[in-house]
N, C-alpha and C. Protein backbone atom coordinates (compact mmCIF):
# COMPACT_ATOMS: atom_id res chain seq x y z
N UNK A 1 0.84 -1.16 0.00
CA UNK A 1 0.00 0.00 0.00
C UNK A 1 0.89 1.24 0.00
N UNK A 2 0.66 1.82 -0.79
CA UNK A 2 1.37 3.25 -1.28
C UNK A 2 0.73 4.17 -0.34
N UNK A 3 2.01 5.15 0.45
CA UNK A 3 0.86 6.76 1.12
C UNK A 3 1.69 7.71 0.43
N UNK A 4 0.88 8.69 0.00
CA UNK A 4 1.22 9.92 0.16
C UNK A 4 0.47 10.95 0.31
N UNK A 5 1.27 12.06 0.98
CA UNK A 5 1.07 13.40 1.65
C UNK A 5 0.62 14.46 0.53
N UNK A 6 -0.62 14.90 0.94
CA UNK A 6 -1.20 16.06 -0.15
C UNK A 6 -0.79 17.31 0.50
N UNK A 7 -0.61 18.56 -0.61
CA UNK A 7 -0.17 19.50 -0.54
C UNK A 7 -1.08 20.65 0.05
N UNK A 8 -2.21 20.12 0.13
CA UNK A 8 -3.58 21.06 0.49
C UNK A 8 -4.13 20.36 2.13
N UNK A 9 -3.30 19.32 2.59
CA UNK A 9 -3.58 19.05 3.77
C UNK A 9 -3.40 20.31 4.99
N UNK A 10 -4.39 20.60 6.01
CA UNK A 10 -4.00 21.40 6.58
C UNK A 10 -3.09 21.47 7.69
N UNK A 11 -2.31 22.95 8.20
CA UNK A 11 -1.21 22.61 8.83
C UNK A 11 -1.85 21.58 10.41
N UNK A 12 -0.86 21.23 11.02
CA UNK A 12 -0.94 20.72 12.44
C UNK A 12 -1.44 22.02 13.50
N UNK A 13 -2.03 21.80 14.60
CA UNK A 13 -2.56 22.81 14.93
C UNK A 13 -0.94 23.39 15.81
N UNK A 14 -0.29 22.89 16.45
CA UNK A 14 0.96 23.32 16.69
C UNK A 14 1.49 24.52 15.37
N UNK A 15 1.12 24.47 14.74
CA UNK A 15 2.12 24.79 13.41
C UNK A 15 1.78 26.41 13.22
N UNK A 16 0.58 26.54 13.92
CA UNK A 16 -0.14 27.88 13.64
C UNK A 16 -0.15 28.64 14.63
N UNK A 17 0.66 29.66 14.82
CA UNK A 17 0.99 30.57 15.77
C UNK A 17 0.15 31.17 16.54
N UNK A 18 -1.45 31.39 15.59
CA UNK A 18 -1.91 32.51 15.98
C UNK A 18 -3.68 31.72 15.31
N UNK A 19 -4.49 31.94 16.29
CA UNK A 19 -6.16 31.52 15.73
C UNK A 19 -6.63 31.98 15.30
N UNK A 20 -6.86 33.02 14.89
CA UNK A 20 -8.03 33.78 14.00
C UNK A 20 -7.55 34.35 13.30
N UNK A 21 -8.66 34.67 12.59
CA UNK A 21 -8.00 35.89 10.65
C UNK A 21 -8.86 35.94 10.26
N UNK A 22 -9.30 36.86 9.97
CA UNK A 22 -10.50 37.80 9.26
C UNK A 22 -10.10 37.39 7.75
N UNK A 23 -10.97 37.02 7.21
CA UNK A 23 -10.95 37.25 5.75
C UNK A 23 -11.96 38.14 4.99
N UNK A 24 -12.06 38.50 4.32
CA UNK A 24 -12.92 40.14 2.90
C UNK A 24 -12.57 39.21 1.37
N UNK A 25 -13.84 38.99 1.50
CA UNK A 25 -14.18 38.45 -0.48
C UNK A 25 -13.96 39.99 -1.41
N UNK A 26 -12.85 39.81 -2.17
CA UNK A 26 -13.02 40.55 -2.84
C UNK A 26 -14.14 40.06 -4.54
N UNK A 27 -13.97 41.07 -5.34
CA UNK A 27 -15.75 41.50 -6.33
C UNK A 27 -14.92 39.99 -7.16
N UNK A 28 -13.94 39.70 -7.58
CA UNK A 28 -13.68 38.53 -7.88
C UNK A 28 -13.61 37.09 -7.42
N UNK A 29 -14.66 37.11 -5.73
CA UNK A 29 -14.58 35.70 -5.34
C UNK A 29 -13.60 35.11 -4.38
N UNK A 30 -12.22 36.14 -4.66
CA UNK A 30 -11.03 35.25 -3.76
C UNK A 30 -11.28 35.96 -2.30
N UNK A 31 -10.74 35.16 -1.13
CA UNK A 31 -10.82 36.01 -0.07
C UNK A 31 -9.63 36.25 0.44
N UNK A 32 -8.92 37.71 1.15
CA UNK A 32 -7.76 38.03 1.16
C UNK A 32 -8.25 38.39 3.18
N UNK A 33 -6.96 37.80 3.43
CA UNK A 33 -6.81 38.30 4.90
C UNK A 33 -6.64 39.45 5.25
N UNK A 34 -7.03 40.15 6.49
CA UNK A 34 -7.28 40.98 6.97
C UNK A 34 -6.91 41.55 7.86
N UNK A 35 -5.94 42.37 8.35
CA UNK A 35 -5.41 42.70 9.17
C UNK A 35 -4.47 41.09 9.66
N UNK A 36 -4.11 41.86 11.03
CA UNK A 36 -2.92 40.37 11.58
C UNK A 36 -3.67 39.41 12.31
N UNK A 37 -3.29 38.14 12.15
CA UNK A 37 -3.92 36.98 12.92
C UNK A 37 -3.69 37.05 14.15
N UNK A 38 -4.80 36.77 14.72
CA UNK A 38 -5.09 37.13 16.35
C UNK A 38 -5.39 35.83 17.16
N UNK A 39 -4.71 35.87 18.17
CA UNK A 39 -4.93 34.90 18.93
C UNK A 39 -5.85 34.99 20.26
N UNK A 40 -6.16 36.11 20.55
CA UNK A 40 -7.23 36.75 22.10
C UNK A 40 -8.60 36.58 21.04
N UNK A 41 -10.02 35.31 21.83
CA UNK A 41 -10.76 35.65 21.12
C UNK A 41 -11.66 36.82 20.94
N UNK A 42 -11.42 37.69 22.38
CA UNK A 42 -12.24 39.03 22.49
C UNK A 42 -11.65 39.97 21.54
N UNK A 43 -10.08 40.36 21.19
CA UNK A 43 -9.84 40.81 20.41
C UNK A 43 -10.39 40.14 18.84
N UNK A 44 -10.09 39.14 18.40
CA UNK A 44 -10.57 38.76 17.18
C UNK A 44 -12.11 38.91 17.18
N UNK A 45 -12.73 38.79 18.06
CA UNK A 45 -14.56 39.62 17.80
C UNK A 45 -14.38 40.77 17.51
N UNK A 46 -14.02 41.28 18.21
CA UNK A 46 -13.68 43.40 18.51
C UNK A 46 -13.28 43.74 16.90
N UNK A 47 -12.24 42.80 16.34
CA UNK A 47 -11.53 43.42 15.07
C UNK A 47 -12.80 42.89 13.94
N UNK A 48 -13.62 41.77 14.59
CA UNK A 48 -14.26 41.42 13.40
C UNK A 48 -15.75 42.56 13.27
N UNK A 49 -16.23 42.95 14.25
CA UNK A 49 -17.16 43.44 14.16
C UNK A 49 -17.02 44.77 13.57
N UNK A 50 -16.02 45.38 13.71
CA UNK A 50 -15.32 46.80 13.39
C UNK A 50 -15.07 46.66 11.63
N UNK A 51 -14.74 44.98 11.43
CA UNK A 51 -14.46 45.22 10.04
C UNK A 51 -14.99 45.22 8.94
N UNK A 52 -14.94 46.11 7.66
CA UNK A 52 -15.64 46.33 6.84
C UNK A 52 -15.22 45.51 5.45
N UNK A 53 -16.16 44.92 4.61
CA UNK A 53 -16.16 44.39 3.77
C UNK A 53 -15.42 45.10 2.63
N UNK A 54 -14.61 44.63 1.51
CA UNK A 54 -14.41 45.08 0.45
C UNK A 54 -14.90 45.92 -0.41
N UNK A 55 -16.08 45.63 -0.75
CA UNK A 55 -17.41 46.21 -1.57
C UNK A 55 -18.78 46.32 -1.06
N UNK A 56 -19.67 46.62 -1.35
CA UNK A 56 -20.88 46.52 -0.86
C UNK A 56 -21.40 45.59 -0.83
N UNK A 57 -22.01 44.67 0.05
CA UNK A 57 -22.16 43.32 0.12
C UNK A 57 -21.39 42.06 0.30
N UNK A 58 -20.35 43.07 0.15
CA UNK A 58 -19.14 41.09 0.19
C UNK A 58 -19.01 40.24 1.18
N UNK A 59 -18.63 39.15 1.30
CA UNK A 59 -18.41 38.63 2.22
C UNK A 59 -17.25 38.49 3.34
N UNK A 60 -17.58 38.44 4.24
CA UNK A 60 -16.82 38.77 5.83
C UNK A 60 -16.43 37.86 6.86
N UNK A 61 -15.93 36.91 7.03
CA UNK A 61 -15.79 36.09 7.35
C UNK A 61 -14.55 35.58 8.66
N UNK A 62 -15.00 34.73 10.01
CA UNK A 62 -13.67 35.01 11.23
C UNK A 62 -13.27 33.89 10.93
N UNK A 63 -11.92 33.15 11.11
CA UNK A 63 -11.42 32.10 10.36
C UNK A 63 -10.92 31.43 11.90
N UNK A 64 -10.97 30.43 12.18
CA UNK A 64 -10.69 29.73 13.24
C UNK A 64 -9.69 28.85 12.93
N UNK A 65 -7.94 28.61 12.64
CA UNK A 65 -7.09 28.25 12.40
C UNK A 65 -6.91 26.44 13.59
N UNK A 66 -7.53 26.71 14.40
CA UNK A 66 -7.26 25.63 14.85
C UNK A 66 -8.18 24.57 14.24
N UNK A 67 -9.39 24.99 14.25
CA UNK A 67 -10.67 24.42 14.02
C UNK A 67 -10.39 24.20 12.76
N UNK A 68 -9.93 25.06 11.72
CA UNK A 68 -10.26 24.77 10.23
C UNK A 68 -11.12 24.85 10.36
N UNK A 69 -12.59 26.29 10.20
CA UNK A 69 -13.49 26.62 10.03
C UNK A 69 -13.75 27.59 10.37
N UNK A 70 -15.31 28.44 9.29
CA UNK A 70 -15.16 29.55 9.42
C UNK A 70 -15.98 29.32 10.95
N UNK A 71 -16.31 30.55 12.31
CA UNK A 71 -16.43 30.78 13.47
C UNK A 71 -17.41 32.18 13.41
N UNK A 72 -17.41 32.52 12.10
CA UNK A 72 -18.10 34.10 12.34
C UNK A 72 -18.64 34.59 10.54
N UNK A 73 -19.90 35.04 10.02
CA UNK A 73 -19.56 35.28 8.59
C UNK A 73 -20.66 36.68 8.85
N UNK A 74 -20.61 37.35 8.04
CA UNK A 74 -21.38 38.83 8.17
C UNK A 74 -22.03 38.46 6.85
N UNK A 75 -24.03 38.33 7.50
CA UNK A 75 -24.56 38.27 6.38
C UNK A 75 -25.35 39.96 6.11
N UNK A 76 -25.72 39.82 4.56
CA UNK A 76 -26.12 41.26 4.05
C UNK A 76 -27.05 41.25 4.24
N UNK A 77 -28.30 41.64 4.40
CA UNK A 77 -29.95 41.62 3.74
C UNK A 77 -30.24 42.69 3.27
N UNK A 78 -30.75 43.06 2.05
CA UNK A 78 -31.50 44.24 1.49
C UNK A 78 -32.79 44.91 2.43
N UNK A 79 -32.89 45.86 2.81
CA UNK A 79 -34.33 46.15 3.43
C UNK A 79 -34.80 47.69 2.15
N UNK A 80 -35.92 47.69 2.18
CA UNK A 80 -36.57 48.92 1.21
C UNK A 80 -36.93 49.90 2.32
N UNK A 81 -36.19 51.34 1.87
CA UNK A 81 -36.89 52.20 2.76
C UNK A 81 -37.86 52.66 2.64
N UNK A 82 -38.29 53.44 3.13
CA UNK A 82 -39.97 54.10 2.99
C UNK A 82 -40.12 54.76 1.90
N UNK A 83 -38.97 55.43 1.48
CA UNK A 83 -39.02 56.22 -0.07
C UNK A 83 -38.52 55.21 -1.44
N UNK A 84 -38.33 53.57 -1.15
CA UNK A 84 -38.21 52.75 -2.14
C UNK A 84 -36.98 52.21 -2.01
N UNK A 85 -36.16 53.18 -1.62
CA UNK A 85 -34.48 52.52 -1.44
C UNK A 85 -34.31 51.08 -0.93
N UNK A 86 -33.25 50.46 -1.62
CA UNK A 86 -32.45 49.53 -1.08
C UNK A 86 -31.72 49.36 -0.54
N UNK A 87 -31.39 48.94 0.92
CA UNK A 87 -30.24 49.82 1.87
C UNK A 87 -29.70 47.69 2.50
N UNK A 88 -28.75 47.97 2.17
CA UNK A 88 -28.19 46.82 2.72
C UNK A 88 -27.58 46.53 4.49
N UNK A 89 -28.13 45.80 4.66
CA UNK A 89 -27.85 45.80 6.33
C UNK A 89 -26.96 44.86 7.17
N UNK A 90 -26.33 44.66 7.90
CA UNK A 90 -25.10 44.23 8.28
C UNK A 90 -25.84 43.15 9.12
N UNK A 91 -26.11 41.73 9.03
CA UNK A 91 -26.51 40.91 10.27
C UNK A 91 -24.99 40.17 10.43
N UNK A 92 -24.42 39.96 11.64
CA UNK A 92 -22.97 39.00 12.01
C UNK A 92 -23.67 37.82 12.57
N UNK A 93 -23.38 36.18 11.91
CA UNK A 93 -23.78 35.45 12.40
C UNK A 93 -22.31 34.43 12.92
N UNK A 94 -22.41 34.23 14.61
CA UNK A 94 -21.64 33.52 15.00
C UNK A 94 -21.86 31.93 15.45
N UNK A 95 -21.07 31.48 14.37
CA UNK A 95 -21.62 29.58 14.59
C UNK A 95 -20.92 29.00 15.81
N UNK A 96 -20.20 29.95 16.75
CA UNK A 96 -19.31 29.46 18.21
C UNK A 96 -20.29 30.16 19.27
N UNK A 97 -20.73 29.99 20.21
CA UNK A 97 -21.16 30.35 21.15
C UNK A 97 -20.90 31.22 22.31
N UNK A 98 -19.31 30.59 22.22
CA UNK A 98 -18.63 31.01 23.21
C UNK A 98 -18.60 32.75 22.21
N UNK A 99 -18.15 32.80 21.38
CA UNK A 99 -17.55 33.89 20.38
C UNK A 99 -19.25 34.75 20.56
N UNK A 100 -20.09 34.36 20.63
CA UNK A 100 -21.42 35.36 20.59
C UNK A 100 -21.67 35.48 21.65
N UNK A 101 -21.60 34.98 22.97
CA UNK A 101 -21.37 35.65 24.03
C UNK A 101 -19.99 36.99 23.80
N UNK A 102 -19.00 36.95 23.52
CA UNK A 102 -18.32 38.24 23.35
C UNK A 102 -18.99 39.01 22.90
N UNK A 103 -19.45 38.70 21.84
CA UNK A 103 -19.69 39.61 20.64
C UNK A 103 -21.17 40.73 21.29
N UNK A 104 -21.77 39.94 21.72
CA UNK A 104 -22.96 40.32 23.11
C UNK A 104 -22.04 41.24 23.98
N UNK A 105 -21.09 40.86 24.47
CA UNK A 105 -20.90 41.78 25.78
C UNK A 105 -20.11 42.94 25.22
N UNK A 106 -19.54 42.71 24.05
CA UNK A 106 -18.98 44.22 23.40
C UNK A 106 -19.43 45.43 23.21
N UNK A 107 -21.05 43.95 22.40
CA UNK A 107 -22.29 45.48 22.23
C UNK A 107 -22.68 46.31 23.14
N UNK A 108 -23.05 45.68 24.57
CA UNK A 108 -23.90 45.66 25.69
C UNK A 108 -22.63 47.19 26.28
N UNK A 109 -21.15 46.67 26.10
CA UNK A 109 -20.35 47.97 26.92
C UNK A 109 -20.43 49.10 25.39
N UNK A 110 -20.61 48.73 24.45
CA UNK A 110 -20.17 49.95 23.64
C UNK A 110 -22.00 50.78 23.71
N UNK A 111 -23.00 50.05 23.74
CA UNK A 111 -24.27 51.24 24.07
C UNK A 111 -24.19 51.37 25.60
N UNK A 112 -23.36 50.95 26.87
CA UNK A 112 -23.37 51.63 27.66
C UNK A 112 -22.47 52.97 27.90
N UNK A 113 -21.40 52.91 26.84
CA UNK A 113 -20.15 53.73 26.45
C UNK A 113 -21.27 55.22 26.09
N UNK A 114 -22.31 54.57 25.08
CA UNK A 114 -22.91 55.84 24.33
C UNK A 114 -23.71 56.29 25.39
N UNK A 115 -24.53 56.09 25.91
CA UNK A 115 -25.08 56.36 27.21
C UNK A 115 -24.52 57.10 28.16
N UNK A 116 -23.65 57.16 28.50
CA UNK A 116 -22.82 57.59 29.40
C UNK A 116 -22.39 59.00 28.76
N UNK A 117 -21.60 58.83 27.40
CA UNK A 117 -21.28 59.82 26.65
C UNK A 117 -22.36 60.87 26.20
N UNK A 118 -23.91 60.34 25.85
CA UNK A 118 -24.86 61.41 25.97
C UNK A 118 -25.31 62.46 27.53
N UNK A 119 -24.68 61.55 28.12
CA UNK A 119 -25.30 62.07 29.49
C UNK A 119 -24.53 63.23 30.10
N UNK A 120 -23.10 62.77 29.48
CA UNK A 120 -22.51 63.50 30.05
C UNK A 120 -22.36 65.06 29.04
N UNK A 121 -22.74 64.92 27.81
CA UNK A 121 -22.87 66.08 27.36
C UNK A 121 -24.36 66.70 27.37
N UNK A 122 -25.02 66.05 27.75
CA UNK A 122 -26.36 66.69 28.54
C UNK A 122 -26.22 67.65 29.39
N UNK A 123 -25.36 67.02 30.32
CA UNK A 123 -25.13 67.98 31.75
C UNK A 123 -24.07 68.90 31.55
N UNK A 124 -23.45 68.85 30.68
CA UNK A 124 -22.49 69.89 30.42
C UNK A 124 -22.81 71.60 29.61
């Protein structure tokens, strides 16, 4: 029995320094990484939610290096505004749990951030 080693096998998880990486579909399909691979998963939420797609609509995606799989993808939906427009809208869907609990408590401090920040220019 003959073995051999394919070239598209993925690395060992030892082999990979660092867990996460944002990837951005560019208008041709390929997806190009994104900023530096991150290993804190609160940071890799923080950078993913902040990050913006290539084009309008593209795809967005958190890359889980250990797992070999995507962990996070930003879907689009069209909504019509009241005057007819088509306005595309940002939903982030996280297939880790653990990762949407962050992604929850980021939101939860950044509208208590705004809160705070209206209040305080209220009283000022």
């Amino acid at each position: 029995m003959k073995h051999t080693e394919s070239t598209l096998a993925p690395e060992p998880h030892q082999a990979t320094p660092h867990r996460y990486q944002i990837y951005r579909q560019s208008r041709n399909g390929c997806h190009h990484h994104h900023g530096d691979s991150i290993d804190s998963p609160h940071d890799a939420v923080a950078l993913f939610l902040t990050a913006t797609p290539l084009f309008e609509g593209g795809g967005l995606n958190l890359w889980d290096h250990r797992e070999q799989r995507a962990v996070a993808s930003a879907e689009w939906k069209v909504e019509t505004t009241r005057m007819g427009f088509g306005v595309r809208t940002r939903s982030n869907v996280f297939h880790d749990e653990a990762l949407a609990a962050i992604a929850r408590e980021i939101a939860q401090r950044e509208a208590l951030t705004q809160v705070i920040a209206m209040e305080l220019r209220m009283s000022a």
